[in-house]
C-alpha atoms as a PDB file:
ATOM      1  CA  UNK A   1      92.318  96.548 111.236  1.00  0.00           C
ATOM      2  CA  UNK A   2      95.476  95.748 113.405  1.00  0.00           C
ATOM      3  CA  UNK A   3      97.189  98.472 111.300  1.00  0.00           C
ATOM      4  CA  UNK A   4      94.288 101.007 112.154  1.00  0.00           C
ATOM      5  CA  UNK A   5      94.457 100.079 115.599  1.00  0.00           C
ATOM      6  CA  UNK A   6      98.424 100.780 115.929  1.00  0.00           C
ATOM      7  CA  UNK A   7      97.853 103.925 114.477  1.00  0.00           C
ATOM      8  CA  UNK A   8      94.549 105.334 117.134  1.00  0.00           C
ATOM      9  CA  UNK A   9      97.124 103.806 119.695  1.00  0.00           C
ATOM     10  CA  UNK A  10      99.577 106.313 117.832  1.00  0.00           C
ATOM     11  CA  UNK A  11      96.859 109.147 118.031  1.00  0.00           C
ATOM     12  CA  UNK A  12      96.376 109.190 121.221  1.00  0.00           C
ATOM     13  CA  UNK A  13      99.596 108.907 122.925  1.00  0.00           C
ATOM     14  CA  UNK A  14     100.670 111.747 121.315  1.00  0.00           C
ATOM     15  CA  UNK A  15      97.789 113.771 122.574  1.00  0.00           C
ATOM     16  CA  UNK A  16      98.291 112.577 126.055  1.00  0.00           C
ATOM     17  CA  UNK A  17     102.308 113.144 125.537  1.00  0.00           C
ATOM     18  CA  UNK A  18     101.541 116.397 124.577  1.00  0.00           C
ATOM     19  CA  UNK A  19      99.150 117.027 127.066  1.00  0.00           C
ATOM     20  CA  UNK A  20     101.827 115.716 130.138  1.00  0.00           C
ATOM     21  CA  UNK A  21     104.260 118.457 128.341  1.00  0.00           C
ATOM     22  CA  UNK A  22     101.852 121.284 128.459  1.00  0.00           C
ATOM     23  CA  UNK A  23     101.351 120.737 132.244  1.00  0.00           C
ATOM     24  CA  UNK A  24     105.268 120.198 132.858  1.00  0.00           C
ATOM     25  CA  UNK A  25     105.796 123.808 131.272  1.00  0.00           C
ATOM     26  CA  UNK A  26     102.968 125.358 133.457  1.00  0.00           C
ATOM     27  CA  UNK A  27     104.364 123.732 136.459  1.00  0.00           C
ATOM     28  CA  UNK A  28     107.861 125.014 135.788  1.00  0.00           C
ATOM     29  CA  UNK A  29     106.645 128.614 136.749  1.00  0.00           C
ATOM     30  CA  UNK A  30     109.255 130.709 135.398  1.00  0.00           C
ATOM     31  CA  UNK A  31     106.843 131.589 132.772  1.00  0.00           C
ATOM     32  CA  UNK A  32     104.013 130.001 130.125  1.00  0.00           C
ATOM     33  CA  UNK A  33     104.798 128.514 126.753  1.00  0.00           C
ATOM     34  CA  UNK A  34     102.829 131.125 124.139  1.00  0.00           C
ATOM     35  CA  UNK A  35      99.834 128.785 123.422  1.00  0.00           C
ATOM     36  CA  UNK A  36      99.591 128.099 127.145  1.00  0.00           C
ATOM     37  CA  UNK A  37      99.643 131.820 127.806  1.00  0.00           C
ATOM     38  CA  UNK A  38      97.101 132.401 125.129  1.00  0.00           C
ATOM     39  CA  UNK A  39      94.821 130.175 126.779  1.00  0.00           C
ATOM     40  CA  UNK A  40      95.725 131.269 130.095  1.00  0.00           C
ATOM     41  CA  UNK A  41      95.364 135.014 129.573  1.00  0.00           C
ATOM     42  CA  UNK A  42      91.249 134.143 128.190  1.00  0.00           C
ATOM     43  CA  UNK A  43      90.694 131.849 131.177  1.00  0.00           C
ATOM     44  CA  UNK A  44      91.848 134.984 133.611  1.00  0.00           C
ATOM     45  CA  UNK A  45      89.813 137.048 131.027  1.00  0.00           C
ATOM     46  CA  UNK A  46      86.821 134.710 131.377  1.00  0.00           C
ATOM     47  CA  UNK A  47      86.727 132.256 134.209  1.00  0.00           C
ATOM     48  CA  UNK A  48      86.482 129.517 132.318  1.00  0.00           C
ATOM     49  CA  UNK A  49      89.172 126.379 132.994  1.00  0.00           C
ATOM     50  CA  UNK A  50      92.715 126.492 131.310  1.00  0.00           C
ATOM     51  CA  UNK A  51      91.490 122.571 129.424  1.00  0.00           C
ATOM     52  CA  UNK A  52      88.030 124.354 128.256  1.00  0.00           C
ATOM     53  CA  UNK A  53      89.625 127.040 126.735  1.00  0.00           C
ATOM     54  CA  UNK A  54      92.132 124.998 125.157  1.00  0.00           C
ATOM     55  CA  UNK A  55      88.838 123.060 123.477  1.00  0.00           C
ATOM     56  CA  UNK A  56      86.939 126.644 122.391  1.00  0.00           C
ATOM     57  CA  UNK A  57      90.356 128.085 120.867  1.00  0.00           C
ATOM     58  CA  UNK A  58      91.237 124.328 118.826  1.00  0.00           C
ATOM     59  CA  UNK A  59      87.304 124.304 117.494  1.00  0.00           C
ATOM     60  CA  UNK A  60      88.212 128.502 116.150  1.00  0.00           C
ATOM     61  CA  UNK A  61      91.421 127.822 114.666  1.00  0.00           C
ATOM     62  CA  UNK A  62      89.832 124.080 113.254  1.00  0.00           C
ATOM     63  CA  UNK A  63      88.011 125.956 110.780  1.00  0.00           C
ATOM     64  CA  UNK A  64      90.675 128.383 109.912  1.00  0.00           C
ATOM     65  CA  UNK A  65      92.407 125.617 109.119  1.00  0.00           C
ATOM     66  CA  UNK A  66      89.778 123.524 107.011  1.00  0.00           C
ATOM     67  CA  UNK A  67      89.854 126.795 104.785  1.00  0.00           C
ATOM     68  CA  UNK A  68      93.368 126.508 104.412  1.00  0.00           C
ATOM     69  CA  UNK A  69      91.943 123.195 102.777  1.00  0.00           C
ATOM     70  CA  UNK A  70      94.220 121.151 104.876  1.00  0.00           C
ATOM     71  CA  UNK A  71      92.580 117.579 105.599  1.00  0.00           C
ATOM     72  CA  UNK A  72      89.644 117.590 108.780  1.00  0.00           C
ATOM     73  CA  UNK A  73      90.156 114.222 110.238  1.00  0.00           C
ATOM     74  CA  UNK A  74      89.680 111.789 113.233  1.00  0.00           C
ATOM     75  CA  UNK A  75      93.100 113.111 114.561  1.00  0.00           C
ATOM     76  CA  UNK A  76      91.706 116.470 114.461  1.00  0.00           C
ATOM     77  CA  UNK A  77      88.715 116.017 116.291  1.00  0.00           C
ATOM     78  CA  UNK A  78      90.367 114.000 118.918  1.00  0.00           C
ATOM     79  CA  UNK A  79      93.070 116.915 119.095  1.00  0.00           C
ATOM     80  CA  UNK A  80      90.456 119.470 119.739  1.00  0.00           C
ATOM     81  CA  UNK A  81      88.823 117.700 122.573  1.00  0.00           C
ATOM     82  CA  UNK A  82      91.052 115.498 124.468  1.00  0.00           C
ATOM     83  CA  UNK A  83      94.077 117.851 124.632  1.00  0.00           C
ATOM     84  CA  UNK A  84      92.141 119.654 127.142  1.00  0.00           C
ATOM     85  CA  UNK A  85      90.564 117.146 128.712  1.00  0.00           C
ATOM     86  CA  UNK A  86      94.101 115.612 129.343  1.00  0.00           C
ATOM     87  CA  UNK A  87      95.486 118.820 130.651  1.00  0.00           C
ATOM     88  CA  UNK A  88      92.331 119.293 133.058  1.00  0.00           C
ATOM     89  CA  UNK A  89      92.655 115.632 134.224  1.00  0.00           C
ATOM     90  CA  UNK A  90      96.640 115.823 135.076  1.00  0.00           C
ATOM     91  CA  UNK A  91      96.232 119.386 136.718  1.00  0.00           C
ATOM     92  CA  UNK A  92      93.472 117.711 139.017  1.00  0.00           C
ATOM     93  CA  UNK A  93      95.819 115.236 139.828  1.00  0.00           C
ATOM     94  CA  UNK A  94      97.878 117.324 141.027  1.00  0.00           C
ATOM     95  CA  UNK A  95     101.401 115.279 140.295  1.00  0.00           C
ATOM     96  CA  UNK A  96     103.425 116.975 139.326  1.00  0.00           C
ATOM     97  CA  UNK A  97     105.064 119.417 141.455  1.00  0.00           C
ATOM     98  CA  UNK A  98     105.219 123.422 140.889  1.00  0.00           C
ATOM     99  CA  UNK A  99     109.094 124.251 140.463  1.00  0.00           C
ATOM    100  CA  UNK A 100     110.262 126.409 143.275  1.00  0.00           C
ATOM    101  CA  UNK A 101     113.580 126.662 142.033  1.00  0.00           C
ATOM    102  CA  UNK A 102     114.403 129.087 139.066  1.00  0.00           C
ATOM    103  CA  UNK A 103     116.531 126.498 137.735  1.00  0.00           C
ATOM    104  CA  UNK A 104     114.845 123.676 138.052  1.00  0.00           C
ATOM    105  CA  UNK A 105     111.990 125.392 136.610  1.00  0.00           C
ATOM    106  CA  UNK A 106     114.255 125.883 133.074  1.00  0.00           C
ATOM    107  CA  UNK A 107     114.969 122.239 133.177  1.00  0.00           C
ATOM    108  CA  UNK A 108     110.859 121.366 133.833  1.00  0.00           C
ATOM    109  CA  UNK A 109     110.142 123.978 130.665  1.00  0.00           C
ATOM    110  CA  UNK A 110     112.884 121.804 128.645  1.00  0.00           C
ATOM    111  CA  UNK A 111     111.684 119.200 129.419  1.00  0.00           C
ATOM    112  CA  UNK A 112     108.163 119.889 128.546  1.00  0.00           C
ATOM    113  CA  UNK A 113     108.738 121.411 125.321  1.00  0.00           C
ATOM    114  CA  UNK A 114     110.555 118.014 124.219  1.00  0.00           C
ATOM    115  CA  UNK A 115     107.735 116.183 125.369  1.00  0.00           C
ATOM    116  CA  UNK A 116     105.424 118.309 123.709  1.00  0.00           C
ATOM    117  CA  UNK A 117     107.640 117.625 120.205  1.00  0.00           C
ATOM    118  CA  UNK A 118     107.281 114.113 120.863  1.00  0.00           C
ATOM    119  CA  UNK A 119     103.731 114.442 121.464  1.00  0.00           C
ATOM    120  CA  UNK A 120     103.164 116.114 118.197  1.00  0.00           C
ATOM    121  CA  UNK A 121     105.642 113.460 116.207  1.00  0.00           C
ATOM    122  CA  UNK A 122     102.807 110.686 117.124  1.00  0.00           C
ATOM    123  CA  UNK A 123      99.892 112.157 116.448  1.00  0.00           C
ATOM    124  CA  UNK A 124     100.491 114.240 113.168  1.00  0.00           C
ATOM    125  CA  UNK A 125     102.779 110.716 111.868  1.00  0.00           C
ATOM    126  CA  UNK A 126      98.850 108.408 112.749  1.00  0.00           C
ATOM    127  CA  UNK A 127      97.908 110.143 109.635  1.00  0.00           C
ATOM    128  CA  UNK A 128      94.568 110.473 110.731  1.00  0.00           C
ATOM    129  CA  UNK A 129      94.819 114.667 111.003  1.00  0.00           C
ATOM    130  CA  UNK A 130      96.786 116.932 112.540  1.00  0.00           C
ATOM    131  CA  UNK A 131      95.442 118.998 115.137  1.00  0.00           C
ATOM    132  CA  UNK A 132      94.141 122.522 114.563  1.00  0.00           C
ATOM    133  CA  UNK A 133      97.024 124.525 115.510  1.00  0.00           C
ATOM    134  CA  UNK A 134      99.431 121.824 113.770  1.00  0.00           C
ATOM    135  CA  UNK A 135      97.228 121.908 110.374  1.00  0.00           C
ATOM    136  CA  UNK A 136      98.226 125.462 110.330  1.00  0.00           C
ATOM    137  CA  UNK A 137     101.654 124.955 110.713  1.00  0.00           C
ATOM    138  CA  UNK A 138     101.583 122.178 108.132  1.00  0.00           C
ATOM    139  CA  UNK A 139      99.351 124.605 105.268  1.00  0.00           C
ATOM    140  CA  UNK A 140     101.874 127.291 105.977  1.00  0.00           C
ATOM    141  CA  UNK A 141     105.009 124.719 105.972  1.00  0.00           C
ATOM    142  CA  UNK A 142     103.499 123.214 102.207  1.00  0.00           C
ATOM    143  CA  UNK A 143     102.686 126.895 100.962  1.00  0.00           C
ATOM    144  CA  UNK A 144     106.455 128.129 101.793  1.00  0.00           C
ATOM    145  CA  UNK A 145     108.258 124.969 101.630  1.00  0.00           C
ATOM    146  CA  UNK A 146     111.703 126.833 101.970  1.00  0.00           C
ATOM    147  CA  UNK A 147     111.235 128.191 105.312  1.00  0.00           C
ATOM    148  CA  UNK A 148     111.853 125.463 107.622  1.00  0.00           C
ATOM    149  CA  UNK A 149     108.965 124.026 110.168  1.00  0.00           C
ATOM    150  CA  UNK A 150     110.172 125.007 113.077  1.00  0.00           C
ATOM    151  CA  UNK A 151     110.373 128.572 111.752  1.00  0.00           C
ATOM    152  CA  UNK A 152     107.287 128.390 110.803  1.00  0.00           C
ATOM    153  CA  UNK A 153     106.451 127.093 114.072  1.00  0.00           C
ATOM    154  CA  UNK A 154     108.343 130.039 116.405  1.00  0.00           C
ATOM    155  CA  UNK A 155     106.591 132.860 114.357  1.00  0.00           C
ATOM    156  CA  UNK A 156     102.675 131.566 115.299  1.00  0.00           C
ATOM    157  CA  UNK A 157     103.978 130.963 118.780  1.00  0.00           C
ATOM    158  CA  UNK A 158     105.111 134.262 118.942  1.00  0.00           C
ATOM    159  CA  UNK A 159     102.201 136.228 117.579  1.00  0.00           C
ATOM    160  CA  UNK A 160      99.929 134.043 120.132  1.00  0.00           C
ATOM    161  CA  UNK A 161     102.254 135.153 123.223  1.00  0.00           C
ATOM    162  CA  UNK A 162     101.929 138.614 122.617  1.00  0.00           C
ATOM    163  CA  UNK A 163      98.116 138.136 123.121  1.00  0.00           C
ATOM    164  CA  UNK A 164      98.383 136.127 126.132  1.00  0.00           C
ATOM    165  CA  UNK A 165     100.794 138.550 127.586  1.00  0.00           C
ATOM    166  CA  UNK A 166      98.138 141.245 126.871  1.00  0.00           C
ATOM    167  CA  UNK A 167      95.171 139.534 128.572  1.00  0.00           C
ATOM    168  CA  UNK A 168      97.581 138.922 131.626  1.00  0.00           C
ATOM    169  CA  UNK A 169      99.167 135.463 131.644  1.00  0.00           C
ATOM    170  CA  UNK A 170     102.227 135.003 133.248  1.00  0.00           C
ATOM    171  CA  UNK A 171     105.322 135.661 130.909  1.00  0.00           C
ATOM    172  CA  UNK A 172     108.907 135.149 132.068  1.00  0.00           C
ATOM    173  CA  UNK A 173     112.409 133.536 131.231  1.00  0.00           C
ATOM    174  CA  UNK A 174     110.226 130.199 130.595  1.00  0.00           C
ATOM    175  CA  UNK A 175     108.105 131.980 127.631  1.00  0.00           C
ATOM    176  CA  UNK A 176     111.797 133.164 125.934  1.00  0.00           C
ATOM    177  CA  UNK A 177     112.767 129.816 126.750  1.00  0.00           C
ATOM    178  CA  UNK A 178     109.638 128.052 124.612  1.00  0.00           C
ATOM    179  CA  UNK A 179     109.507 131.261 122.157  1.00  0.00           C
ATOM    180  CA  UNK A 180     112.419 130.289 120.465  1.00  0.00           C
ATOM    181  CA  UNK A 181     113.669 126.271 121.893  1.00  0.00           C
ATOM    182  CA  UNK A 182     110.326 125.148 120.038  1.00  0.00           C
ATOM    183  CA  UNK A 183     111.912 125.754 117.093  1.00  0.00           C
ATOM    184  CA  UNK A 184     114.886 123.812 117.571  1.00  0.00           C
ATOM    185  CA  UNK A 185     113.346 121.070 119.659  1.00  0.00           C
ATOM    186  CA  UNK A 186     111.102 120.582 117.442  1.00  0.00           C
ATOM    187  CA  UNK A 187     113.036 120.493 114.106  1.00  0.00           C
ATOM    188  CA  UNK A 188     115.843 117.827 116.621  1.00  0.00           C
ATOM    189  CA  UNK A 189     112.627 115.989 116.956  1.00  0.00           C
ATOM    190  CA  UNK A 190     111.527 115.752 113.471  1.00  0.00           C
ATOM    191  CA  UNK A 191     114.774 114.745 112.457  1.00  0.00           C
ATOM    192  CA  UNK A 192     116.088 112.391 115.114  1.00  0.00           C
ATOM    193  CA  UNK A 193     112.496 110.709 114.134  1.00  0.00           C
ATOM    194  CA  UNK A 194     113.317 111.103 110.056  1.00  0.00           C
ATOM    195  CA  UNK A 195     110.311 112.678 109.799  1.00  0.00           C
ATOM    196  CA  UNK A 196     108.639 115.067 107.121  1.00  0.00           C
ATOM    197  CA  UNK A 197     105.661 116.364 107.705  1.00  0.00           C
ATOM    198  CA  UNK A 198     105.628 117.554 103.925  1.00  0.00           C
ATOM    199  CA  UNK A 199     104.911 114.008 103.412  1.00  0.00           C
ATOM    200  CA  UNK A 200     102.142 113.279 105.919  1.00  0.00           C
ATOM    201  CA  UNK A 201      99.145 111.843 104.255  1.00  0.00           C
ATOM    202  CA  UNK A 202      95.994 112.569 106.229  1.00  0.00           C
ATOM    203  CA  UNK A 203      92.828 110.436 106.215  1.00  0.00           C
ATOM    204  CA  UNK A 204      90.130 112.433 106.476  1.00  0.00           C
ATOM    205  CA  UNK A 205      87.318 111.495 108.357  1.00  0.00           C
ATOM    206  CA  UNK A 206      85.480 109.860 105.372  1.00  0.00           C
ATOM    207  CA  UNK A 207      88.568 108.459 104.098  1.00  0.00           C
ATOM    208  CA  UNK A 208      89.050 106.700 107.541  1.00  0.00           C
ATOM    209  CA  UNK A 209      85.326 105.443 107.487  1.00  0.00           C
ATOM    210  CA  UNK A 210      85.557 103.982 104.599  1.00  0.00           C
ATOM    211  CA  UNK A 211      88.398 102.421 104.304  1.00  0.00           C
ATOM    212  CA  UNK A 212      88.024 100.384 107.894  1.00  0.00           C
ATOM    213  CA  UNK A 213      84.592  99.119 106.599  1.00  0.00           C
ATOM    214  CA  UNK A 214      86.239  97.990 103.343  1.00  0.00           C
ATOM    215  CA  UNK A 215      88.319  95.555 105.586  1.00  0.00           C
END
């Protein structure tokens, strides 16, 4: 049980991690990371709040990735829902500044991205599922285990930017920027961390039940 706990403690540090990052790279305002401007560009579309759209799109591309028969777990339920709740709750908070300075906006949007990596480190490495838009990194990473992750990772950041940009989020030196220092911060992340995700070993939600009430 003290082993399951460590690891939920795991889970959800990394989503709240993550979530602090996302905010950091809206708040640098020289531009928005692709997912951000993907979720952006339907909230200008739609009206409805930058954290609720983040919850509609991770429920879509959850079930794109449970037929890429990657594992649906506790991890990816939590990663659908509190991801956005996080990122709602911090921008109500209102903490952390917006960047009025072009540079210091690049260092906020380096920042963030590396905080994001981390983010994504502790909640894929619980075990207990990645999130949606990680599980389809991971399928594609297994099925072409040759091109390296963060690859992997640049080219579905990039094809989700282009449809921000279209429904009118904000794109700048800050989306280059994330476009392709993902890639690299995230691979210097993996590694620094020894860290495979090729190796992860998801519980799936069953798996999770019933192994806690076999302790």
């Amino acid at each position: 049980m003290r082993r399951y706990l460590i690891r939920f403690i795991k889970l959800f540090l990394g989503l709240f991690l993550f979530s602090i990052g996302t905010v950091v790279t809206i708040k640098a305002n020289i531009g928005l990371a692709p997912w951000d401007a993907f979720h952006m560009g339907i909230s200008i579309q739609t009206g409805i709040s930058f954290g609720k759209v983040v919850i509609l799109t991770g429920v879509v591309l959850l079930i794109v990735s449970v037929a890429m028969k990657e594992k649906f777990g506790f991890g990816t339920i939590a990663n659908v829902l509190f991801i956005g709740i996080f990122c709602d709750f911090i921008l109500s908070l209102n903490i952390i500044p917006t960047c009025e300075s072009y540079w210091l906006g690049i260092v906020f949007m380096l920042i963030g991205l590396w905080i994001n990596s981390f983010g994504m480190y502790f909640y894929i490495n619980a075990g207990f599922g990645a999130g949606p838009r990680d599980s389809i990194m991971i399928a594609l990473n297994k099925r072409f285990p040759k091109i390296p992750v963060g690859a992997i990772r640049g080219s579905i950041e990039g094809i989700v930017l282009f449809f921000g940009w279209l429904m009118g989020a904000k794109v700048g030196l800050g989306t280059i920027l994330s476009v392709f220092g993902i890639s690299f911060i995230l691979q210097f992340t993996f590694r620094l961390m020894h860290f495979d995700v090729k190796k992860v070993k998801s519980e799936s939600v069953l798996d999770t039940i019933q192994n806690i009430a076999s302790i």
